[in-house]
N, C-alpha and C. Protein backbone atom coordinates (compact mmCIF):
# COMPACT_ATOMS: atom_id res chain seq x y z
N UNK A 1 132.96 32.79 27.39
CA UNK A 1 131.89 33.32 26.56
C UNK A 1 131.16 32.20 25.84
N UNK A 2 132.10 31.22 25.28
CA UNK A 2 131.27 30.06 24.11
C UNK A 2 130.12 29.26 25.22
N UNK A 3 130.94 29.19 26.85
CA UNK A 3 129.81 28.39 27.43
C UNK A 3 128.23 29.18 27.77
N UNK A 4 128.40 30.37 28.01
CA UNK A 4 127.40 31.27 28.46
C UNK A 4 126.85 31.74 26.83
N UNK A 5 126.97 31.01 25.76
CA UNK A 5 126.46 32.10 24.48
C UNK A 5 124.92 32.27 24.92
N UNK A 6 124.30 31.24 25.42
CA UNK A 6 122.88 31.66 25.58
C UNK A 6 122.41 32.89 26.62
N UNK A 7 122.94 33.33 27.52
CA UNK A 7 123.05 34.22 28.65
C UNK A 7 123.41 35.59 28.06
N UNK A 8 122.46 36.50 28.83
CA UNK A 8 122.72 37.68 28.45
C UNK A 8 123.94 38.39 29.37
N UNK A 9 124.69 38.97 29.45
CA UNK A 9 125.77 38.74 30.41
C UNK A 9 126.36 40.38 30.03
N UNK A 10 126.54 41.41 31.25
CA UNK A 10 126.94 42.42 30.97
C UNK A 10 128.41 42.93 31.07
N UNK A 11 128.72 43.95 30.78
CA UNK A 11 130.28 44.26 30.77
C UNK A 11 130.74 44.20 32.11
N UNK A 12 130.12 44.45 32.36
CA UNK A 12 130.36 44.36 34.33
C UNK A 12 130.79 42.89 34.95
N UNK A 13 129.83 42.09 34.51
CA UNK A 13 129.91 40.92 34.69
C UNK A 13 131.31 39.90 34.09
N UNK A 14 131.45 40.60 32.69
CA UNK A 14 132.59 39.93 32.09
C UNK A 14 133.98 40.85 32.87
N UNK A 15 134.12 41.93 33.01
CA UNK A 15 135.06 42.59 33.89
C UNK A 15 135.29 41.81 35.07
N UNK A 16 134.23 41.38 35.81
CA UNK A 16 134.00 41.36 37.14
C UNK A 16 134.78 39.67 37.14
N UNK A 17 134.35 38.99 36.38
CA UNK A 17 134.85 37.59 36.17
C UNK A 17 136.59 37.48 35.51
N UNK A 18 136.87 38.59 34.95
CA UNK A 18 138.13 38.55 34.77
C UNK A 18 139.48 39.50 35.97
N UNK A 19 138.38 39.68 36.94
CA UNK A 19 138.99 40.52 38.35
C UNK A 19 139.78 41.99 38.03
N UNK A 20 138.78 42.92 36.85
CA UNK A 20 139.29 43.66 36.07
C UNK A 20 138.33 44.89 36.19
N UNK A 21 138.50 46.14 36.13
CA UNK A 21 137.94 47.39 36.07
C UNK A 21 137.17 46.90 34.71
N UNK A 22 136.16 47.76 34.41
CA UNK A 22 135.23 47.50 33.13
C UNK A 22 136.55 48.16 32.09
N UNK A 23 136.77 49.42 32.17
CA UNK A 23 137.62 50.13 31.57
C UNK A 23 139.03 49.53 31.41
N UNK A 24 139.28 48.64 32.05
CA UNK A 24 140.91 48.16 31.88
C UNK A 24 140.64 46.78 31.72
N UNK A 25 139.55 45.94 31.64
CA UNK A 25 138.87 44.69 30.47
C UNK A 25 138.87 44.86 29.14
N UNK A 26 138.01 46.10 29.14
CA UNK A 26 137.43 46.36 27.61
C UNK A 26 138.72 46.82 26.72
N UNK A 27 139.71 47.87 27.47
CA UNK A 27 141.05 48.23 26.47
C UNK A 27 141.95 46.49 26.27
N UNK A 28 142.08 45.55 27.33
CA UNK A 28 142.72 44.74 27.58
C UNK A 28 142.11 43.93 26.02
N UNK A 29 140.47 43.86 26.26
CA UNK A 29 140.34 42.89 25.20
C UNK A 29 140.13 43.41 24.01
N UNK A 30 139.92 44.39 23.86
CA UNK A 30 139.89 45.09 22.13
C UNK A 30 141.72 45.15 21.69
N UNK A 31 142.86 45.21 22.46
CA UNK A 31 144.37 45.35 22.18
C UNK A 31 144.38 43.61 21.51
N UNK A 32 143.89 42.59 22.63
CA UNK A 32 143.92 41.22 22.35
C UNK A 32 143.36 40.77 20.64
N UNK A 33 141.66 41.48 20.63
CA UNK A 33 140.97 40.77 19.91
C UNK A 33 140.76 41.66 18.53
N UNK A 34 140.91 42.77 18.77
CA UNK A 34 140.32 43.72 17.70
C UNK A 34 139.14 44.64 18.17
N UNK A 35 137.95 43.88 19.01
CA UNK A 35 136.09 43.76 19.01
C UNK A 35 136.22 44.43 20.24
N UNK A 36 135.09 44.77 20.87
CA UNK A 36 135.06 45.40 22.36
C UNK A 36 134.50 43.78 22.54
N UNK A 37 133.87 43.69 24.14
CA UNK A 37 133.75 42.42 24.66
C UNK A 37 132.60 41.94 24.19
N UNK A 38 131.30 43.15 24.11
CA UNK A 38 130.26 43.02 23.79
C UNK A 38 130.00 42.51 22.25
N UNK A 39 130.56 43.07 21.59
CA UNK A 39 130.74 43.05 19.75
C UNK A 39 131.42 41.64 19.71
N UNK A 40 132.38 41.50 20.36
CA UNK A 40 132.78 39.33 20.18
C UNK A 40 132.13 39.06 20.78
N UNK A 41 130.89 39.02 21.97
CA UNK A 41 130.04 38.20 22.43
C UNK A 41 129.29 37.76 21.10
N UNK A 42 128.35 38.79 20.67
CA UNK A 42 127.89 38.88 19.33
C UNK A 42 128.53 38.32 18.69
N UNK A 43 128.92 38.59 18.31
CA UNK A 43 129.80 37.64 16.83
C UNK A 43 129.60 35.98 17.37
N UNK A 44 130.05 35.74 18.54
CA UNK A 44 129.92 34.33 18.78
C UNK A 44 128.59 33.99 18.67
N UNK A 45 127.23 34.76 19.34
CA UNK A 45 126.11 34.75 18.89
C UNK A 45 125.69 34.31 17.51
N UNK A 46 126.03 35.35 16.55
CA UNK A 46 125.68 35.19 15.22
C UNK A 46 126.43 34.06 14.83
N UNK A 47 127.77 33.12 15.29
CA UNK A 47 128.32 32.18 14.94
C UNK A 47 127.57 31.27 14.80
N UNK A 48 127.15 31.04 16.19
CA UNK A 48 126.19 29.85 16.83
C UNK A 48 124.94 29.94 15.74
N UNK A 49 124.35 31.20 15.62
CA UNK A 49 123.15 31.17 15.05
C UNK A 49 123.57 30.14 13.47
N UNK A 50 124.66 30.85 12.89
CA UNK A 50 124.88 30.35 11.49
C UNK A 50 124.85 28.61 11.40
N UNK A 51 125.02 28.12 12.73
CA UNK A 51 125.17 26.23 12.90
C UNK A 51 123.92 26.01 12.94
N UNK A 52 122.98 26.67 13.92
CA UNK A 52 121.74 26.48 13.96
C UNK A 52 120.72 26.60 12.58
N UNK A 53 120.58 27.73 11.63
CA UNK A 53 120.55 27.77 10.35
C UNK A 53 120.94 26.76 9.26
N UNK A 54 121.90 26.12 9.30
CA UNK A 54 122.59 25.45 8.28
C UNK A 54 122.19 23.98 8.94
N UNK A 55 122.23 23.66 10.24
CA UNK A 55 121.96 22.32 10.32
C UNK A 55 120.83 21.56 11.13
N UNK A 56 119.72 22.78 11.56
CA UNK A 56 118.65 22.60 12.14
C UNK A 56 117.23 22.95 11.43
N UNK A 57 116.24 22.65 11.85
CA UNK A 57 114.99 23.66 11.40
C UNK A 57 114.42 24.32 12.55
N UNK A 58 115.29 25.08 13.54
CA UNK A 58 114.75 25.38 14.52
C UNK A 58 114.43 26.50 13.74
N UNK A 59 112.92 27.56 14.52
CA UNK A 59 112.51 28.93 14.15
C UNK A 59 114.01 29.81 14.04
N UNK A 60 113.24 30.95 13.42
CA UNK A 60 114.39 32.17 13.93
C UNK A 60 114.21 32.61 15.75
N UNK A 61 112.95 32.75 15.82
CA UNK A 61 112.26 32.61 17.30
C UNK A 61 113.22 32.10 18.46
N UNK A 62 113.20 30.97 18.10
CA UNK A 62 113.80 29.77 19.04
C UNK A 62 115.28 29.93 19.08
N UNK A 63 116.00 30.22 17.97
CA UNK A 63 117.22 30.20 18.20
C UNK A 63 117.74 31.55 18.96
N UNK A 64 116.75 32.60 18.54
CA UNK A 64 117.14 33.83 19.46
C UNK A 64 117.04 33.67 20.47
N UNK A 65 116.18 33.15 20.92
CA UNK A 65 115.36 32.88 22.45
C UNK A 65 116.98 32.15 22.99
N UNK A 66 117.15 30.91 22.80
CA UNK A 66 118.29 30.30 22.91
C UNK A 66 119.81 30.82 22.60
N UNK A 67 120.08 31.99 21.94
CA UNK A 67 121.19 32.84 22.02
C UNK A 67 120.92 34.23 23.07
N UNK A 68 120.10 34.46 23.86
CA UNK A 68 119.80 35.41 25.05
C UNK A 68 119.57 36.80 24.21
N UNK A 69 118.62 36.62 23.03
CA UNK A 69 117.90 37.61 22.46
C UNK A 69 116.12 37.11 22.80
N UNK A 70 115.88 37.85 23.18
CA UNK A 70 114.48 37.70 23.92
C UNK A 70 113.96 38.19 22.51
N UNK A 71 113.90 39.25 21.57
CA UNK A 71 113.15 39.47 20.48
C UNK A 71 113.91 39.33 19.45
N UNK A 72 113.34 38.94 18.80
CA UNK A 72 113.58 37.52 17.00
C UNK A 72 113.82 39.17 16.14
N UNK A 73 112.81 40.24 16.25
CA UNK A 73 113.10 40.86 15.23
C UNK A 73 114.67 41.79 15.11
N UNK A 74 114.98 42.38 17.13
CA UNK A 74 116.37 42.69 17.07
C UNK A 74 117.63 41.56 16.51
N UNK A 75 117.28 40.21 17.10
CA UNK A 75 118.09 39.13 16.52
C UNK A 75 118.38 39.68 15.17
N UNK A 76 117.61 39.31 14.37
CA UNK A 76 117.59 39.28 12.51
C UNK A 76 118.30 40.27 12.08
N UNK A 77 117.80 41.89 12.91
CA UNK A 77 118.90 42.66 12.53
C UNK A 77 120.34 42.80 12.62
N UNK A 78 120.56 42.45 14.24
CA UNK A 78 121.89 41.91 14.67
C UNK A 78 122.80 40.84 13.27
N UNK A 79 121.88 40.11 12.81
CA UNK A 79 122.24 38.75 12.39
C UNK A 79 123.01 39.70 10.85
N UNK A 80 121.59 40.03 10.76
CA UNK A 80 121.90 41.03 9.19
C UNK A 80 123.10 41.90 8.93
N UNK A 81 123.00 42.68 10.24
CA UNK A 81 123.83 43.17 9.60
C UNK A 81 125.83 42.73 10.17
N UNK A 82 125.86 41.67 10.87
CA UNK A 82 126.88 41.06 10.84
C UNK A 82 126.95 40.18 9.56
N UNK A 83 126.12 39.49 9.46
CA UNK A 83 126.99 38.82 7.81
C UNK A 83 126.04 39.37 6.41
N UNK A 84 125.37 40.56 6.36
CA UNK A 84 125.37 41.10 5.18
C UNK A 84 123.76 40.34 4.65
N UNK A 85 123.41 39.43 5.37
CA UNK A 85 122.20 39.00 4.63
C UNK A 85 121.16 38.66 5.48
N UNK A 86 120.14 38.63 6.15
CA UNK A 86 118.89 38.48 6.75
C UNK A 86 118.72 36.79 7.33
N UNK A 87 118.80 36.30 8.16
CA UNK A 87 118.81 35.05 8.41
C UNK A 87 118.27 33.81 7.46
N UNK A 88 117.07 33.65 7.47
CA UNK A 88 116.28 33.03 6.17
C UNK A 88 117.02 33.14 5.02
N UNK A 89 117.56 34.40 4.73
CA UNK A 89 118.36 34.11 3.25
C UNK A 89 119.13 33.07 3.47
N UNK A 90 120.11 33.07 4.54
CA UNK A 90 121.52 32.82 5.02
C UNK A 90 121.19 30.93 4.89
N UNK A 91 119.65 30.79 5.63
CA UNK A 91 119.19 29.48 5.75
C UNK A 91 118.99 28.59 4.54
N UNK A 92 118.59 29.39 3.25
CA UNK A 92 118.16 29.11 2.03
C UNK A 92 119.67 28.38 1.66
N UNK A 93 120.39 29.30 1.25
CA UNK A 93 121.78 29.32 0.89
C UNK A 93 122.25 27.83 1.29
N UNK A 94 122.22 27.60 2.65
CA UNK A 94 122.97 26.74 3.13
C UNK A 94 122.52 25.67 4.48
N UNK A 95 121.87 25.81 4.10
CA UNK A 95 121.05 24.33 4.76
C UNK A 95 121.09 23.20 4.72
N UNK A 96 121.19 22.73 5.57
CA UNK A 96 122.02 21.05 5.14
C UNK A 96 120.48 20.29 5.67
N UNK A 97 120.42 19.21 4.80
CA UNK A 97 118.80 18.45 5.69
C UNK A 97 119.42 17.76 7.14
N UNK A 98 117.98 18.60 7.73
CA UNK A 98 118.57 18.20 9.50
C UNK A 98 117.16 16.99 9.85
C-alpha cells in the first residue's frame, strides 16, 4: 500500500494481489488491522498528506492529485474528517519552513 499511496487501487485489486476472495481479504484484514482495506489505504493517504502539509508548500491541489484523489475538494473532506480539522488549518498549526 505505502508504495502505491499515489494510485487509486480497488478492493479487487488488493484481494487479487494478496491471492484472496475480496470477502476473505477484507475479514482477513480488518481481524489483522482494525480498518477495512479501503479505510487504511486512506489513513495512509491522509498520513502522507500530513508530511506534505508540515514540510512542503505544495497546493492542497497537488498533493491530492499526487495521493490518487483527482478532486482537492473530496480530498479536504476525506482529510477533515480523519483528523478533525480542514487541511490549511492542519498546515497553519504545523508547518515547518520548506
Amino acid at each position: 500500500m505505502q508504495k502505491r499511496i499515489g494510485d487509486v487501487i480497488s478492493l479487487n485489486e488488493f484481494a487479487s494481489f494478496a491471492n484472496l476472495s475480496v470477502s476473505h481479504f477484507s475479514v482477513l484484514f480488518r481481524s489483522k488491522t482494525g480498518y477495512s482495506p479501503i479505510e487504511y489505504f486512506n489513513h495512509l493517504k491522509i498520513q502522507k498528506a500530513c508530511q506534505y502539509l508540515t514540510f512542503t508548500k505544495m497546493s492542497i491541489k497537488e498533493m491530492a492529485i499526487m495521493l490518487g484523489v483527482e478532486d482537492q475538494y473530496y480530498f479536504s473532506r476525506m482529510f477533515s474528517k480523519l483528523m478533525d480539522i480542514p487541511p490549511t488549518e492542519y498546515r497553519k498549526r504545523n508547518m515547518v519552513n520548506a
